[in-house]
PDB file of N, CA and C in Angstrom:
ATOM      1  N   UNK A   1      42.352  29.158  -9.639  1.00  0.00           N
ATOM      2  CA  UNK A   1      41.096  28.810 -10.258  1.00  0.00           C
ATOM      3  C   UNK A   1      40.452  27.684  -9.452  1.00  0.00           C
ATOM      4  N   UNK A   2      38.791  27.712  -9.319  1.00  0.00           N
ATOM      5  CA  UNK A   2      38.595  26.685  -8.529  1.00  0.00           C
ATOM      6  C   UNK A   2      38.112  25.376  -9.163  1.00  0.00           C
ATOM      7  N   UNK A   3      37.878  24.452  -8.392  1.00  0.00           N
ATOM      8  CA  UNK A   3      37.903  23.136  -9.365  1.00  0.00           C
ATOM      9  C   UNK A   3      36.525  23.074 -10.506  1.00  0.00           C
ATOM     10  N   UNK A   4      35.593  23.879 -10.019  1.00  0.00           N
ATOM     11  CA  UNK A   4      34.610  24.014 -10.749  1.00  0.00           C
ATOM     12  C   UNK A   4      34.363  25.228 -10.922  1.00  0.00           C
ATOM     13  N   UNK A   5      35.083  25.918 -12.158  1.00  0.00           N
ATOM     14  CA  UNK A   5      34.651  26.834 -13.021  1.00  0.00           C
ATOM     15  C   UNK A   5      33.261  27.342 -13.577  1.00  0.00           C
ATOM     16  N   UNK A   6      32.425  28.597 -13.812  1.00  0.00           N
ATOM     17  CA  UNK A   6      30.895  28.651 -14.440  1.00  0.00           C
ATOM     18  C   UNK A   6      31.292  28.325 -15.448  1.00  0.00           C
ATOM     19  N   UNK A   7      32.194  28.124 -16.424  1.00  0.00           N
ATOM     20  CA  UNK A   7      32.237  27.971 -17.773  1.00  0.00           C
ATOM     21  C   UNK A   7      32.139  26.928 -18.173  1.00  0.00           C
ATOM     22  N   UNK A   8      32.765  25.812 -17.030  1.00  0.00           N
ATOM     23  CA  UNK A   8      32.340  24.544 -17.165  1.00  0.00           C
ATOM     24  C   UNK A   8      31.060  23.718 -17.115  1.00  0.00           C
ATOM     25  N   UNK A   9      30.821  22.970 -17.661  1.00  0.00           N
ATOM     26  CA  UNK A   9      29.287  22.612 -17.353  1.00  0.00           C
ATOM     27  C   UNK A   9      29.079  21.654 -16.190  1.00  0.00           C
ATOM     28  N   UNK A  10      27.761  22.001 -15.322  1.00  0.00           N
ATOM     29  CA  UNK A  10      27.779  20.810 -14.435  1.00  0.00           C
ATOM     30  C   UNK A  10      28.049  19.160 -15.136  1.00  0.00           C
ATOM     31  N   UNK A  11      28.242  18.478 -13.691  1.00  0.00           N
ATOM     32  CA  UNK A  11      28.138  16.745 -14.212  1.00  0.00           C
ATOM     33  C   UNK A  11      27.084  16.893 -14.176  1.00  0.00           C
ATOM     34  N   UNK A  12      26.501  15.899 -14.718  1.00  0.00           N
ATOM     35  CA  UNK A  12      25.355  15.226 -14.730  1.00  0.00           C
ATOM     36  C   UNK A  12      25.159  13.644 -14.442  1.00  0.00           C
ATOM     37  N   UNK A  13      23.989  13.095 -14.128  1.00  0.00           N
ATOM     38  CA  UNK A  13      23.980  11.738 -14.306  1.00  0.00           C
ATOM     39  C   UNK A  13      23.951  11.117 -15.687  1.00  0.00           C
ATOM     40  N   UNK A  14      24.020   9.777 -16.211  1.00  0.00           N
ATOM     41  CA  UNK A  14      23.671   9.801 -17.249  1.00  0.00           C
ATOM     42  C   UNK A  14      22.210   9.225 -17.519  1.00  0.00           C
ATOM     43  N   UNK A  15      21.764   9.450 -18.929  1.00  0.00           N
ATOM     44  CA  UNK A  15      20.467   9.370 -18.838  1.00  0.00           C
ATOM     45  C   UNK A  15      20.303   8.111 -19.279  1.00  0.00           C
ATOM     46  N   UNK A  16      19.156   7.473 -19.070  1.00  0.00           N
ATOM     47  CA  UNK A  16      19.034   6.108 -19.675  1.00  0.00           C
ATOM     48  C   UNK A  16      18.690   6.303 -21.274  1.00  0.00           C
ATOM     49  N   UNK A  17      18.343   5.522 -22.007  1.00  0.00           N
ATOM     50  CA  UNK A  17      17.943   5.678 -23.521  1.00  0.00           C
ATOM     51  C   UNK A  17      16.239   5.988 -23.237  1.00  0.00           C
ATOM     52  N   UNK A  18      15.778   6.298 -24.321  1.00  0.00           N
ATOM     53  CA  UNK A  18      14.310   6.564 -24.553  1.00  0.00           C
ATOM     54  C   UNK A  18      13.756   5.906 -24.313  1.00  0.00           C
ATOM     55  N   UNK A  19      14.143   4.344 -24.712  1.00  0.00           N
ATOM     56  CA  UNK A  19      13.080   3.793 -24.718  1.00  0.00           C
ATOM     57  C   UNK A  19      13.018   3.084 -23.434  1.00  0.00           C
ATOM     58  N   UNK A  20      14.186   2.961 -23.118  1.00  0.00           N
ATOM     59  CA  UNK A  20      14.399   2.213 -21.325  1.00  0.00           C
ATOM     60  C   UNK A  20      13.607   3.309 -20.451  1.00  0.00           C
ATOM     61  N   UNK A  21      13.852   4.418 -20.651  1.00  0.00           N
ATOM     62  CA  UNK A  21      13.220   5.831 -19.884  1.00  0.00           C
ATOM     63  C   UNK A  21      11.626   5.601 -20.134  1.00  0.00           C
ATOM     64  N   UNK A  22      11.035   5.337 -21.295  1.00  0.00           N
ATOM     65  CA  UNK A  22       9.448   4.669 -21.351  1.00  0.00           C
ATOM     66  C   UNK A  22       8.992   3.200 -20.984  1.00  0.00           C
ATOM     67  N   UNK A  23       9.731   2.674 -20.776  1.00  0.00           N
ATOM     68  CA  UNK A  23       9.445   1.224 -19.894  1.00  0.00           C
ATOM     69  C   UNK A  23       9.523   1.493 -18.359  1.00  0.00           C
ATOM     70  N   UNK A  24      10.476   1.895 -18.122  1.00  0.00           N
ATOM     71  CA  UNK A  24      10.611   2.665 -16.577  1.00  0.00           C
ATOM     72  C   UNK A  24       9.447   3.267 -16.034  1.00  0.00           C
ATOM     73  N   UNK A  25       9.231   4.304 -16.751  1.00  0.00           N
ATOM     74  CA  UNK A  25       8.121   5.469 -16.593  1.00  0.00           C
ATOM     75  C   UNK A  25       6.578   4.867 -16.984  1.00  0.00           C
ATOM     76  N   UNK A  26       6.691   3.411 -17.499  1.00  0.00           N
ATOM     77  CA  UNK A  26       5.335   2.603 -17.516  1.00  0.00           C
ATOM     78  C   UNK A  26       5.232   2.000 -16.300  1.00  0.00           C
ATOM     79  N   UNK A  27       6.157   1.405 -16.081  1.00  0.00           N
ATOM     80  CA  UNK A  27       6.145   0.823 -14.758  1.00  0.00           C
ATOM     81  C   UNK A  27       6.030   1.160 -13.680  1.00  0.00           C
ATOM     82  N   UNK A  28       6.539   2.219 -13.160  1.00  0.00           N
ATOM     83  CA  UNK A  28       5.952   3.242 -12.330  1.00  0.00           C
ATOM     84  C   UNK A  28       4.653   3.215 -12.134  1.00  0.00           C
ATOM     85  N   UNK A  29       4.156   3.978 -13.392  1.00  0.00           N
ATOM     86  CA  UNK A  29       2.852   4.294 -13.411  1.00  0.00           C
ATOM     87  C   UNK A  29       1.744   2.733 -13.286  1.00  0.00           C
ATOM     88  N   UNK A  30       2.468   1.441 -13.406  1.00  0.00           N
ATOM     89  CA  UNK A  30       1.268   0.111 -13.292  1.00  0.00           C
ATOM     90  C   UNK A  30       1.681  -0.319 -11.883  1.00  0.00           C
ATOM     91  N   UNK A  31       3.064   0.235 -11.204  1.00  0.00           N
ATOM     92  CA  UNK A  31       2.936  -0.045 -10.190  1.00  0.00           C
ATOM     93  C   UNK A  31       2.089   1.054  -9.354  1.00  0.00           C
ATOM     94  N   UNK A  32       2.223   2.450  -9.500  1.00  0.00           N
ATOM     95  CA  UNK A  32       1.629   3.240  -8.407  1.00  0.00           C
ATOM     96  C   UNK A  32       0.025   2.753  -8.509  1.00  0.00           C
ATOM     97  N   UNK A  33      -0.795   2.471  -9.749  1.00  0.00           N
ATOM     98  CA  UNK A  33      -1.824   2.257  -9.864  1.00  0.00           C
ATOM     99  C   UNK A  33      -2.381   1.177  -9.095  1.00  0.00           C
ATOM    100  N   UNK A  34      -1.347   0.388  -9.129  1.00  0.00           N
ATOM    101  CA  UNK A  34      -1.734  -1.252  -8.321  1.00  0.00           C
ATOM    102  C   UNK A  34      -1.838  -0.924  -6.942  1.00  0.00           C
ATOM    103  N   UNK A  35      -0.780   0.123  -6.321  1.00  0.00           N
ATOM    104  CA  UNK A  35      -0.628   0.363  -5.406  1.00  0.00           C
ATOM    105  C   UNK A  35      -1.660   1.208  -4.325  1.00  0.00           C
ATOM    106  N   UNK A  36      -2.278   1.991  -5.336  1.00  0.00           N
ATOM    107  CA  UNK A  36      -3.163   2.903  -4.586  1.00  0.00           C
ATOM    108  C   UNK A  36      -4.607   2.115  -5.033  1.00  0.00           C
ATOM    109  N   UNK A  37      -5.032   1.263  -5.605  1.00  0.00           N
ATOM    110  CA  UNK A  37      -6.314  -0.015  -5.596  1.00  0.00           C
ATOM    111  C   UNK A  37      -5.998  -0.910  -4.547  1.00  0.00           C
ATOM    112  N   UNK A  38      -4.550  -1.522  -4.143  1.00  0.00           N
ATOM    113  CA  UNK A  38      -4.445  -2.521  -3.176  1.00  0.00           C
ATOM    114  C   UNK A  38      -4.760  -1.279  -1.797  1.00  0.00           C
ATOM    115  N   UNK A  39      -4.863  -0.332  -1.965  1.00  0.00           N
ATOM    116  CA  UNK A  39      -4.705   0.096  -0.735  1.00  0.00           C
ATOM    117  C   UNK A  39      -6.044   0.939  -0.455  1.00  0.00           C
ATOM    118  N   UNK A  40      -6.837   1.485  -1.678  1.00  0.00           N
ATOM    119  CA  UNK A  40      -8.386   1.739  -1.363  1.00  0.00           C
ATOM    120  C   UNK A  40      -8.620   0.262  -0.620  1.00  0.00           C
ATOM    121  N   UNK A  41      -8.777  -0.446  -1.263  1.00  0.00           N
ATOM    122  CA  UNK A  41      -9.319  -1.588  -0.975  1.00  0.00           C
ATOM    123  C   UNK A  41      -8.802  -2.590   0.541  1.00  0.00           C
ATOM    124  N   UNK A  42      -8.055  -1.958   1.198  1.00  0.00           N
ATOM    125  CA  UNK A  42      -7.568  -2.177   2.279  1.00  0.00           C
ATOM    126  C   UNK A  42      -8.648  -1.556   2.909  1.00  0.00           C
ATOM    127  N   UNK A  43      -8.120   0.165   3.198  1.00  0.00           N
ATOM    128  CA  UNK A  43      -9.035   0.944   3.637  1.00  0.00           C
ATOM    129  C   UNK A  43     -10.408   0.786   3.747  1.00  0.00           C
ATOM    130  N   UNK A  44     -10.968   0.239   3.032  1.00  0.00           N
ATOM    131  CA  UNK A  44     -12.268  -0.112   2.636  1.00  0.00           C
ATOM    132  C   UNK A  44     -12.614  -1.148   3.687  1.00  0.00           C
ATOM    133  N   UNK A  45     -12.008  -1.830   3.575  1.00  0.00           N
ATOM    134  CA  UNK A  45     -12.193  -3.341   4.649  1.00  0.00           C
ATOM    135  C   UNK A  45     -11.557  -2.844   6.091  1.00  0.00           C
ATOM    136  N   UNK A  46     -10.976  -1.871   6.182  1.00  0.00           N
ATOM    137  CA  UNK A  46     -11.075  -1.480   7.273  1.00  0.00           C
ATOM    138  C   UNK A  46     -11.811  -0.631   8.095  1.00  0.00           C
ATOM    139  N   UNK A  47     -12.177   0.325   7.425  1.00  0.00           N
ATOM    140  CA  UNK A  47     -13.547   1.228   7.584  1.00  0.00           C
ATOM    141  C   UNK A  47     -14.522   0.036   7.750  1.00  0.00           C
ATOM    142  N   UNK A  48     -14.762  -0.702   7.374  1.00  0.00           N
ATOM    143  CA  UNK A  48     -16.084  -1.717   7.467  1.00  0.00           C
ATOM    144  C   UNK A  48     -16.242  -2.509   8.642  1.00  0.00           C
ATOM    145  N   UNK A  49     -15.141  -2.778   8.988  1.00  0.00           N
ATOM    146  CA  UNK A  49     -14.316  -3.674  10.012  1.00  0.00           C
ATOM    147  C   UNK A  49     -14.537  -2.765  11.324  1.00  0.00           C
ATOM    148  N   UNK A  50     -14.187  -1.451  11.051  1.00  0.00           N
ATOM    149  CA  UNK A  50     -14.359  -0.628  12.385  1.00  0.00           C
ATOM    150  C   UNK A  50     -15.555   0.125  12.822  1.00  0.00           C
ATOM    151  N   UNK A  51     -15.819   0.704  11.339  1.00  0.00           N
ATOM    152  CA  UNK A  51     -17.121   1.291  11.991  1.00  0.00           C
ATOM    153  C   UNK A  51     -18.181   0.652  11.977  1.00  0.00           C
ATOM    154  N   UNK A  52     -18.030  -0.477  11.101  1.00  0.00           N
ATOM    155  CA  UNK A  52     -19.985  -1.343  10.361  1.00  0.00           C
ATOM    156  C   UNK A  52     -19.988  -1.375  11.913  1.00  0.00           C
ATOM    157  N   UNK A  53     -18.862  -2.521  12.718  1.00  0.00           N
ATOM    158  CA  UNK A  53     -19.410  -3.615  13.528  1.00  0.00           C
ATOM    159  C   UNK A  53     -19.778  -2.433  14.436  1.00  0.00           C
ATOM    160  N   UNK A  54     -19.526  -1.468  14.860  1.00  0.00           N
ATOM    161  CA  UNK A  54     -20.044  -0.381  15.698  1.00  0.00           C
ATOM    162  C   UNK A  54     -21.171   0.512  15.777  1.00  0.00           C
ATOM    163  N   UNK A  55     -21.903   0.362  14.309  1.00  0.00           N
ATOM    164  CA  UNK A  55     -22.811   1.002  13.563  1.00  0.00           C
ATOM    165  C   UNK A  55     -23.805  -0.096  13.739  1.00  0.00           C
ATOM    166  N   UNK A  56     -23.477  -1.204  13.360  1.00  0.00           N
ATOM    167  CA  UNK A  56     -24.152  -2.393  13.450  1.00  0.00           C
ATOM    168  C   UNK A  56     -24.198  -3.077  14.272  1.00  0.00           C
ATOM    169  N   UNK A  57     -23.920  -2.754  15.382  1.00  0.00           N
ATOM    170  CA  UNK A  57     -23.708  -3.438  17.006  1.00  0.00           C
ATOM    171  C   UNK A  57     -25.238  -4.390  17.394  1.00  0.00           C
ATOM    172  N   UNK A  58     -26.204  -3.660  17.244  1.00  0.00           N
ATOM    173  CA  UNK A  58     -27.721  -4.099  17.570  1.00  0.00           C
ATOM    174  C   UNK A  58     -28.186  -5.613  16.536  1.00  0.00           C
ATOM    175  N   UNK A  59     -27.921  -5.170  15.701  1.00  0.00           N
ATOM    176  CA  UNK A  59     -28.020  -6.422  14.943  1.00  0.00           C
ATOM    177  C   UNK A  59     -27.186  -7.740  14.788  1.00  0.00           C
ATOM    178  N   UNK A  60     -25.963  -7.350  14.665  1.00  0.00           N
ATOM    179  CA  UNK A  60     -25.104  -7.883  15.324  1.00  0.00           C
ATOM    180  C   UNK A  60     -25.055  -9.062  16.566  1.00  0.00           C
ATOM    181  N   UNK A  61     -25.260  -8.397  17.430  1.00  0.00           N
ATOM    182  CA  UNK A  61     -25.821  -9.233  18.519  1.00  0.00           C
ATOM    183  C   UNK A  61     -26.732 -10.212  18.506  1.00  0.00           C
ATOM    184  N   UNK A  62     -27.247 -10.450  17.630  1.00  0.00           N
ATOM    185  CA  UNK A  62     -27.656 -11.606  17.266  1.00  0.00           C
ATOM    186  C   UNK A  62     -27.280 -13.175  16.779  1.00  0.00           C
ATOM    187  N   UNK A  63     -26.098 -12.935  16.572  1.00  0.00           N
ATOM    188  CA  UNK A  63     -25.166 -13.608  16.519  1.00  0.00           C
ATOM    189  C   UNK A  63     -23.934 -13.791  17.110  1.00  0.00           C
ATOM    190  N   UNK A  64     -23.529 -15.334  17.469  1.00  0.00           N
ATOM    191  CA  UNK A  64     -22.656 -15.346  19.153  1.00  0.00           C
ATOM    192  C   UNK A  64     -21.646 -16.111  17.788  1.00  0.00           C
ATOM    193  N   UNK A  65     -20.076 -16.174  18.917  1.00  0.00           N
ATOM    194  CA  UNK A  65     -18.815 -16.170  18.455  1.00  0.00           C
ATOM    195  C   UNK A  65     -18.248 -16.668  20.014  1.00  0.00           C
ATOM    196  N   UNK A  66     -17.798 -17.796  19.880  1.00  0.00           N
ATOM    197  CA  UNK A  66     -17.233 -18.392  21.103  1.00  0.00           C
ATOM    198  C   UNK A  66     -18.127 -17.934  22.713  1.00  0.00           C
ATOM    199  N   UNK A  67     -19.749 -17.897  22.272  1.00  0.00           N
ATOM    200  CA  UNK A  67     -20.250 -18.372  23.124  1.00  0.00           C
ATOM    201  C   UNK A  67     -20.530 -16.139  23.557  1.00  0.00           C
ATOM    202  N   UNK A  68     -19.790 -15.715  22.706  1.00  0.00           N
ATOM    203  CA  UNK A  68     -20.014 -13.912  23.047  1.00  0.00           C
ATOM    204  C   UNK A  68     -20.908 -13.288  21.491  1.00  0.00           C
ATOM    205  N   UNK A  69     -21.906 -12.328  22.253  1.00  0.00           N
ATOM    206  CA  UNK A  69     -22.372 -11.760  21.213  1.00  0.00           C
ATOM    207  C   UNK A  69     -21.315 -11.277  20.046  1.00  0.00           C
ATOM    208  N   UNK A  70     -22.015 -10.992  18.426  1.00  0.00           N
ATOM    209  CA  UNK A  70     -20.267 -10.854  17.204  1.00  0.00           C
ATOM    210  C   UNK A  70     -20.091  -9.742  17.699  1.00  0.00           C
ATOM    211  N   UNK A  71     -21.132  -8.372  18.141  1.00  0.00           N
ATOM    212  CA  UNK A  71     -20.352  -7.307  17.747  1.00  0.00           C
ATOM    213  C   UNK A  71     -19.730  -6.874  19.614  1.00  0.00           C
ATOM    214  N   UNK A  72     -19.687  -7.921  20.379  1.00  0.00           N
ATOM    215  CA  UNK A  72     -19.020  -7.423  21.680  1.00  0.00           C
ATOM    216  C   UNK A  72     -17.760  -7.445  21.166  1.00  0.00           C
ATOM    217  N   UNK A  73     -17.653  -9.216  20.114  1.00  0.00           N
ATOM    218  CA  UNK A  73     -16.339 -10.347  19.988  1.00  0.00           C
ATOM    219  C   UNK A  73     -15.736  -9.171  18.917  1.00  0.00           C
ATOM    220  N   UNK A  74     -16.481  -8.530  18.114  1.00  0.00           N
ATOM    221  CA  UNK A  74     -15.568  -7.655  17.017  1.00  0.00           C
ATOM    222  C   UNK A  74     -14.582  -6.492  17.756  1.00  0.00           C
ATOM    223  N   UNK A  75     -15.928  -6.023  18.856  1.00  0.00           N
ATOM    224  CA  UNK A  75     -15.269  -4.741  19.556  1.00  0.00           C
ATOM    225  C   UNK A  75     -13.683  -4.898  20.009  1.00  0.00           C
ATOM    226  N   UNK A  76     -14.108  -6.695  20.866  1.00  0.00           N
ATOM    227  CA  UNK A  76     -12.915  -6.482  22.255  1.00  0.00           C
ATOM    228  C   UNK A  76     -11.860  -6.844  21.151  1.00  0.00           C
ATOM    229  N   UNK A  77     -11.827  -8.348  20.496  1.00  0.00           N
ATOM    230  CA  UNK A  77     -10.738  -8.829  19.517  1.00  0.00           C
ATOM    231  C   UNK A  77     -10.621  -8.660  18.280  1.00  0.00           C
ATOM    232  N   UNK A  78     -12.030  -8.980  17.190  1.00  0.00           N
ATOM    233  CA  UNK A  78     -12.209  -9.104  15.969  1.00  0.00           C
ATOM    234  C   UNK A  78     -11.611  -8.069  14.940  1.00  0.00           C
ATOM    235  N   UNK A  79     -11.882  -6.780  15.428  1.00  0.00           N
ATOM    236  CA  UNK A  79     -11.188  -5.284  15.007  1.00  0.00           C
ATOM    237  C   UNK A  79      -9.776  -5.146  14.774  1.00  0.00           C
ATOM    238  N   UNK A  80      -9.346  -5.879  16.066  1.00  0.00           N
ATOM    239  CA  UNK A  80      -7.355  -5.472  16.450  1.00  0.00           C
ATOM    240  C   UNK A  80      -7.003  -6.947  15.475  1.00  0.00           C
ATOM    241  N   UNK A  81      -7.703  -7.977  15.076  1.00  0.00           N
ATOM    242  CA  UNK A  81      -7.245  -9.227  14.444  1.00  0.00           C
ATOM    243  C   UNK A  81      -7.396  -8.597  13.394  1.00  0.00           C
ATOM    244  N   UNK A  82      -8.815  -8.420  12.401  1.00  0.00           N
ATOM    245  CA  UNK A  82      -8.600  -7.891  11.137  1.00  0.00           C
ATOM    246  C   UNK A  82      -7.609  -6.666  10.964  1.00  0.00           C
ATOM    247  N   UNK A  83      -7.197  -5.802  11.915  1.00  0.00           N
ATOM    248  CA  UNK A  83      -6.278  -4.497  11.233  1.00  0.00           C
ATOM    249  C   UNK A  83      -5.151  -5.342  11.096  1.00  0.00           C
ATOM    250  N   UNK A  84      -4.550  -6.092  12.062  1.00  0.00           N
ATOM    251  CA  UNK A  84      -3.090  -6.768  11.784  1.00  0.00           C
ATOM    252  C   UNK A  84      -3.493  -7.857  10.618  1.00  0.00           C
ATOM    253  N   UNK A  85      -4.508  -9.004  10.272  1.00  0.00           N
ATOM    254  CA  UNK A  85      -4.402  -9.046   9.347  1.00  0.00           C
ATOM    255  C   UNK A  85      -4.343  -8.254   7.667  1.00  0.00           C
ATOM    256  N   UNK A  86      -4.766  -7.009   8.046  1.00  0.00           N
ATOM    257  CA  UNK A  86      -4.757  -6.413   6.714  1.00  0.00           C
ATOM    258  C   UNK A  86      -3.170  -5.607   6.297  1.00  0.00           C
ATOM    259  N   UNK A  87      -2.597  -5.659   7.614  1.00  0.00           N
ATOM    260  CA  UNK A  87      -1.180  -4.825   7.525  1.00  0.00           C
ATOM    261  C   UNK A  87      -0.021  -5.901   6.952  1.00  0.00           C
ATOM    262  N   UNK A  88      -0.450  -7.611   7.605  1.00  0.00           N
ATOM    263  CA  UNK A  88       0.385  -8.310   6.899  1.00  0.00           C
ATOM    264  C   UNK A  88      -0.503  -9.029   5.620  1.00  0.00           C
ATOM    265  N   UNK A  89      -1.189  -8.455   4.789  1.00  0.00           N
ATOM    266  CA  UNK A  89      -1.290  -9.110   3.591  1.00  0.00           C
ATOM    267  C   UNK A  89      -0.947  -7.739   3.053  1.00  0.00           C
ATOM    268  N   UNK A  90      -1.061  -6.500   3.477  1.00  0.00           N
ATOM    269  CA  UNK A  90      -0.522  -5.250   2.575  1.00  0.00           C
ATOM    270  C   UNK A  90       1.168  -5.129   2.665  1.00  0.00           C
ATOM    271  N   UNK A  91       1.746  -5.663   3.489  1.00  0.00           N
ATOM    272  CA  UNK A  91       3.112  -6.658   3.021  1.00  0.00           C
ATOM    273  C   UNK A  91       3.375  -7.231   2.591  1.00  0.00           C
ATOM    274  N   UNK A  92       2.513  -8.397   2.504  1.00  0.00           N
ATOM    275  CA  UNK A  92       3.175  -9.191   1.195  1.00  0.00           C
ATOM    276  C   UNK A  92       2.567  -9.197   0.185  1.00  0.00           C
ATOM    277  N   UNK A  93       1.653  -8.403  -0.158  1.00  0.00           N
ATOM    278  CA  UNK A  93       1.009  -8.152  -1.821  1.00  0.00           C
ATOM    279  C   UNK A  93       1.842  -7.163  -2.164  1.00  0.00           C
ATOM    280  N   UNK A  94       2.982  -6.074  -1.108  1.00  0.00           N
ATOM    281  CA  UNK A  94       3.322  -4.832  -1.687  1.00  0.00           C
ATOM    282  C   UNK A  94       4.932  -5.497  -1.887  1.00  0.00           C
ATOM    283  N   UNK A  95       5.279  -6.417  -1.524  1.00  0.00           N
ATOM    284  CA  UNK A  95       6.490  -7.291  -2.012  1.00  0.00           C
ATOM    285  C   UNK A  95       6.121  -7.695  -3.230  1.00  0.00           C
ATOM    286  N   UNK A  96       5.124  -8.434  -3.521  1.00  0.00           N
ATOM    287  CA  UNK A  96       5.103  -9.203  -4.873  1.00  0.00           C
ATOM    288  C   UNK A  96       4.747  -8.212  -5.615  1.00  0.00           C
ATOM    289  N   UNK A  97       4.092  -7.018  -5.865  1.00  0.00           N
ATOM    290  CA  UNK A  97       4.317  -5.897  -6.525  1.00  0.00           C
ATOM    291  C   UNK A  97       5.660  -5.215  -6.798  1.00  0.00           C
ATOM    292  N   UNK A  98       6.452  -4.801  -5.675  1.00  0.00           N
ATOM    293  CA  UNK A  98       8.095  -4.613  -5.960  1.00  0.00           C
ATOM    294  C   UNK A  98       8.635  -5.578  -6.494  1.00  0.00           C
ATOM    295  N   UNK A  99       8.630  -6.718  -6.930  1.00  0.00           N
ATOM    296  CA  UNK A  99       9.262  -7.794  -7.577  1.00  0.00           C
ATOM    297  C   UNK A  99       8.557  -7.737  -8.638  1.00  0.00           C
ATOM    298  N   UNK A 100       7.034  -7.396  -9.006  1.00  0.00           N
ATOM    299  CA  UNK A 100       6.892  -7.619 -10.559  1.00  0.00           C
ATOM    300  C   UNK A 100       7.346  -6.368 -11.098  1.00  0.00           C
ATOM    301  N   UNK A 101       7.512  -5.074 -10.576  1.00  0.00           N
ATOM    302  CA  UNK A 101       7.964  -4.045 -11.097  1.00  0.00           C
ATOM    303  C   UNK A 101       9.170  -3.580 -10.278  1.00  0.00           C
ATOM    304  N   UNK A 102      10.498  -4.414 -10.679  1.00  0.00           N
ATOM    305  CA  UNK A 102      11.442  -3.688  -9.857  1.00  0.00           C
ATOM    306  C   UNK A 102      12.529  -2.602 -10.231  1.00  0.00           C
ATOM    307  N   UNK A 103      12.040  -2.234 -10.812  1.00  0.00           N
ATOM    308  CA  UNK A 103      12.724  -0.697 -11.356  1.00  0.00           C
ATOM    309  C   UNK A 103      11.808   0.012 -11.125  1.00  0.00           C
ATOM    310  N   UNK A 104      10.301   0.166 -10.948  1.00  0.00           N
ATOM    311  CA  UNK A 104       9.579   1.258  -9.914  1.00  0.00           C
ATOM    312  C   UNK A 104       9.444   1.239  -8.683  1.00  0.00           C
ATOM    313  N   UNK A 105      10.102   0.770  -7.938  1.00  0.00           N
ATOM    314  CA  UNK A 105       9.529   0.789  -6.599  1.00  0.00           C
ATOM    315  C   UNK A 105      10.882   1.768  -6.206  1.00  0.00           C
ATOM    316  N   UNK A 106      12.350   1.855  -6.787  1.00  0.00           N
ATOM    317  CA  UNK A 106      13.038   2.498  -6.411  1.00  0.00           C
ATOM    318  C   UNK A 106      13.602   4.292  -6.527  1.00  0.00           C
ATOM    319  N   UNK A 107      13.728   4.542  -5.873  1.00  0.00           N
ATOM    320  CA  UNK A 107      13.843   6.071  -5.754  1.00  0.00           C
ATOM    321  C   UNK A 107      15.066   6.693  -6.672  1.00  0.00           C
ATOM    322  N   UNK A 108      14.560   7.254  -8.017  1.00  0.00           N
ATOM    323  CA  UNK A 108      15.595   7.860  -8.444  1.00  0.00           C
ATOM    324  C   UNK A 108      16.341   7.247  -9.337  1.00  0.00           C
ATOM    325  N   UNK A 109      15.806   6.037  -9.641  1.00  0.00           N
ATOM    326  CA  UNK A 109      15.997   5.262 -10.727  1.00  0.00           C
ATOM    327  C   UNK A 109      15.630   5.317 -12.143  1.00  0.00           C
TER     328      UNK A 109
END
């Protein structure tokens, strides 16, 4: 006979209680929500960041930044500074989110 018989029932995990299973399953859901607003709102400032100053180049130029027109200074540096700033504040806002909800951020929990 083999060690697992059909007659036997699978294991299973065990389940949490109801109501731990609805605190869980809230949390989730206030973290994914937080998660996908912190991150429109990234996007947003980055789209603006890349295309305005490119869209807006002419006007732009009207205004100097260490002695260089803004939208040369956005093109060559300003662009590659704001994306890395937006990648390390979407690190550490997405830390202090896993710490206020730390039973959603994990897989299978």
């Amino acid at each position: 006979m083999s060690p697992m018989s059909p007659t036997e029932p699978l294991p299973t995990e065990p389940t949490p209680p109801s109501g731990q299973h609805a605190r869980l399953a809230a949390a989730r859901a206030a973290h994914w929500q937080a998660t996908r607003r912190l991150t429109l709102v990234l996007m947003m400032l980055w789209l603006c960041t890349g295309f305005g100053t490119v869209f807006f180049a002419r006007e732009l130029s009207h205004f100097s930044l260490f002695g260089w027109p803004l939208s040369f200074y956005m093109a060559a540096q300003g662009a590659s500074l704001v994306s890395l700033a937006i990648i390390a504040f979407y690190a550490w806002r997405m830390r202090r989110l896993d710490r206020l909800y730390p039973g959603a951020a994990q897989e299978g929990a």
